[in-house]
N, C-alpha and C. Protein backbone atom coordinates (compact mmCIF):
# COMPACT_ATOMS: atom_id res chain seq x y z
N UNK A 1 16.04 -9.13 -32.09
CA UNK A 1 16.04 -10.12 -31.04
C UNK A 1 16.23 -9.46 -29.67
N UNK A 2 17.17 -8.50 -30.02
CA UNK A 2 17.21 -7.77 -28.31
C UNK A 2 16.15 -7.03 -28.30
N UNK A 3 15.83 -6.50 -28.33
CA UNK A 3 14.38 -5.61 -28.62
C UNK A 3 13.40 -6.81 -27.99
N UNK A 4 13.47 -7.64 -28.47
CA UNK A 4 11.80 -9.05 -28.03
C UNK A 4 12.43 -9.44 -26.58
N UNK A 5 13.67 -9.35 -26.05
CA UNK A 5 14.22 -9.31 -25.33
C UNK A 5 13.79 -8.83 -23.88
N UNK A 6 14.00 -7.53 -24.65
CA UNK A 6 13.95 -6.45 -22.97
C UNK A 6 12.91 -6.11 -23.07
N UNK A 7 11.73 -5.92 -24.15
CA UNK A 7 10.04 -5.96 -24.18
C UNK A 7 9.69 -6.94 -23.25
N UNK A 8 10.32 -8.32 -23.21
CA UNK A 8 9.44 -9.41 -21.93
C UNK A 8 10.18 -9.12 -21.00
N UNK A 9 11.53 -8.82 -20.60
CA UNK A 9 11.73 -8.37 -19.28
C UNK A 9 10.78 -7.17 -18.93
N UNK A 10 10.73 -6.58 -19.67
CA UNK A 10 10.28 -5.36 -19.18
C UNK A 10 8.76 -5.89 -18.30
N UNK A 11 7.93 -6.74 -19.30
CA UNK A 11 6.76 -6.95 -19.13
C UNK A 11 6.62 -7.94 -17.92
N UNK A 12 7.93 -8.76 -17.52
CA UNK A 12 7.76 -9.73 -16.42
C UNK A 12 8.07 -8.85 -15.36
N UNK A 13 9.20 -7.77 -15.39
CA UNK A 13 9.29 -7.70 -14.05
C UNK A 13 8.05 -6.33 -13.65
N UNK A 14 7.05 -5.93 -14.52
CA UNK A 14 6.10 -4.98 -14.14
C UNK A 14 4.81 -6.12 -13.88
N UNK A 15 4.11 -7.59 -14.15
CA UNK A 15 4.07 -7.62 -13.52
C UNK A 15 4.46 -8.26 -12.21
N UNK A 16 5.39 -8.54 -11.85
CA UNK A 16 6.04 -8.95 -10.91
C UNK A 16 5.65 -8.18 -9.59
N UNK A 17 6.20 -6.55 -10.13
CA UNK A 17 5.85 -5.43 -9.24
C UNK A 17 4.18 -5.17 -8.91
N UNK A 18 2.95 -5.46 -9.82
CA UNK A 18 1.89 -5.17 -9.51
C UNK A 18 1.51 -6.65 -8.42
N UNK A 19 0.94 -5.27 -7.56
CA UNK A 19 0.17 -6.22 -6.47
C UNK A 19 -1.11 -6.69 -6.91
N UNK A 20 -1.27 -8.18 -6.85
CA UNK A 20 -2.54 -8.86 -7.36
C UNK A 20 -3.41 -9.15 -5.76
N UNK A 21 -4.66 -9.22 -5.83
CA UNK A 21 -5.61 -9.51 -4.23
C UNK A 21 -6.06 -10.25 -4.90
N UNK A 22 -6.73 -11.40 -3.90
CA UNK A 22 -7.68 -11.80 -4.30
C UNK A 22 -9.20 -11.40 -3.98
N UNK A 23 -10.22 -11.89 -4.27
CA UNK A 23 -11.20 -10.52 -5.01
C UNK A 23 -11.63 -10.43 -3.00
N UNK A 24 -11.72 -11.11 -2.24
CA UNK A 24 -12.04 -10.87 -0.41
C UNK A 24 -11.07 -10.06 -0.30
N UNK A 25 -9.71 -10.04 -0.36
CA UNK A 25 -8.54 -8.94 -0.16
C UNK A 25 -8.65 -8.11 -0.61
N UNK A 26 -9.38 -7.71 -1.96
CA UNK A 26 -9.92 -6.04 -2.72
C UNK A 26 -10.93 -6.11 -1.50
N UNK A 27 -12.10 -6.79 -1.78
CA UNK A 27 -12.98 -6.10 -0.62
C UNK A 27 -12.65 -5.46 0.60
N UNK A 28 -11.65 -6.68 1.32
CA UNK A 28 -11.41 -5.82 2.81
C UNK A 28 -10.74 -4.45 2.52
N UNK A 29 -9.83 -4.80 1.35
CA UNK A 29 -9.25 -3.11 1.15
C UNK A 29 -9.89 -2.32 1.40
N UNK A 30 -10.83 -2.15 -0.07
CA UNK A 30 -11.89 -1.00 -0.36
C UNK A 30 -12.73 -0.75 0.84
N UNK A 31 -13.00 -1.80 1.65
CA UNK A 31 -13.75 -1.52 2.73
C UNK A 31 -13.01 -0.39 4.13
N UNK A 32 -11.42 -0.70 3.99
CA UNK A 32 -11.02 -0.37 5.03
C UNK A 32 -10.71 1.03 4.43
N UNK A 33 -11.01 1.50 3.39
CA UNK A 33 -10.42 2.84 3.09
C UNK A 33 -11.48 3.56 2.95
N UNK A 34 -12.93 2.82 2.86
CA UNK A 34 -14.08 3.56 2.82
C UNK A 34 -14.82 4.15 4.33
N UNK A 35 -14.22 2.84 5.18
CA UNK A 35 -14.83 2.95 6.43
C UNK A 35 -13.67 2.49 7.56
N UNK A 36 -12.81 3.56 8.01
CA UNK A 36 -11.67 3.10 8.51
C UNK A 36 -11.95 2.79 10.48
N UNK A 37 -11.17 2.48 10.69
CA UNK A 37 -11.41 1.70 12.16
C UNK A 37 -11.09 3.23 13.00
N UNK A 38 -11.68 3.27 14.21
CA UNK A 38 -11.01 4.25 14.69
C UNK A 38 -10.07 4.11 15.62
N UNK A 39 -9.03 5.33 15.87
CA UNK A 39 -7.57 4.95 15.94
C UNK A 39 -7.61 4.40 17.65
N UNK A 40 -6.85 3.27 17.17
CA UNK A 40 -6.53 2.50 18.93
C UNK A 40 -5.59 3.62 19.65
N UNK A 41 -5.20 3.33 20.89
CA UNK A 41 -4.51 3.60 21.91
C UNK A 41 -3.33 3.60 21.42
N UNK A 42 -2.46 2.91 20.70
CA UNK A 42 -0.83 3.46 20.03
C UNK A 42 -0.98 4.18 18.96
N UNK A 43 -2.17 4.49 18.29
CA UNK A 43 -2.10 5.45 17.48
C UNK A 43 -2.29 6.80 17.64
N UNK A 44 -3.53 6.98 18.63
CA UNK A 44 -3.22 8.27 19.33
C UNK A 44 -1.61 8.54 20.71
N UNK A 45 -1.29 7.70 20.46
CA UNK A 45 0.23 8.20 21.11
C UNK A 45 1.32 8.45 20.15
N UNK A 46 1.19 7.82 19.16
CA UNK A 46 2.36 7.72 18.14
C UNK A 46 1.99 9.41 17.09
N UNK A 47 0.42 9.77 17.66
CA UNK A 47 0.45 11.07 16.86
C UNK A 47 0.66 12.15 17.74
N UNK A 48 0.12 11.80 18.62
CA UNK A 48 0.60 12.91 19.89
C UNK A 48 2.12 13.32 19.90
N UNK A 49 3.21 12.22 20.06
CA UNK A 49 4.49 12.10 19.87
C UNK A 49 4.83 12.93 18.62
N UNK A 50 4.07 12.50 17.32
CA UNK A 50 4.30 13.67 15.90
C UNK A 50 4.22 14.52 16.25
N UNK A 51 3.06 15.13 16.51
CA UNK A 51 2.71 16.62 16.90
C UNK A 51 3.71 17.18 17.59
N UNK A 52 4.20 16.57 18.61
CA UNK A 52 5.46 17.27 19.33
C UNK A 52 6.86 17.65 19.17
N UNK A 53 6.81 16.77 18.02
CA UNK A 53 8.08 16.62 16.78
C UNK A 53 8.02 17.87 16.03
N UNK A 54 7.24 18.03 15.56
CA UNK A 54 6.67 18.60 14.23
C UNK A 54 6.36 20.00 14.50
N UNK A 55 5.88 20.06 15.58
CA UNK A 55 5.55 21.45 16.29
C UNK A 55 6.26 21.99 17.10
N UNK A 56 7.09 21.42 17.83
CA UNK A 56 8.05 21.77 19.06
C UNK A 56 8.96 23.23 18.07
């Protein structure tokens, strides 16, 4: 009985943890990792700022 137990916890809280999309939210994903935006104005500052971190 404990055993059938912690087998469905186990199984609720994994998926609990998996992220589900719906199938437009996979698309925009896959889309945004295939063809990414190019980086705005706080992103080239926020790497500039790394670089200076990182390299200093």
């Amino acid at each position: 009985m404990i055993h059938t137990l912690q087998t469905s916890a186990r199984k609720v809280i994994e998926e609990h943890q998996r992220a589900k999309l719906t199938a437009d939210e996979s698309t925009n994903f896959v889309d945004a990792l295939l063809a990414p935006a190019a980086p705005n104005t706080a992103l080239r500052a926020a790497f500039g700022r790394y670089q200076r971190e990182v390299h200093a």
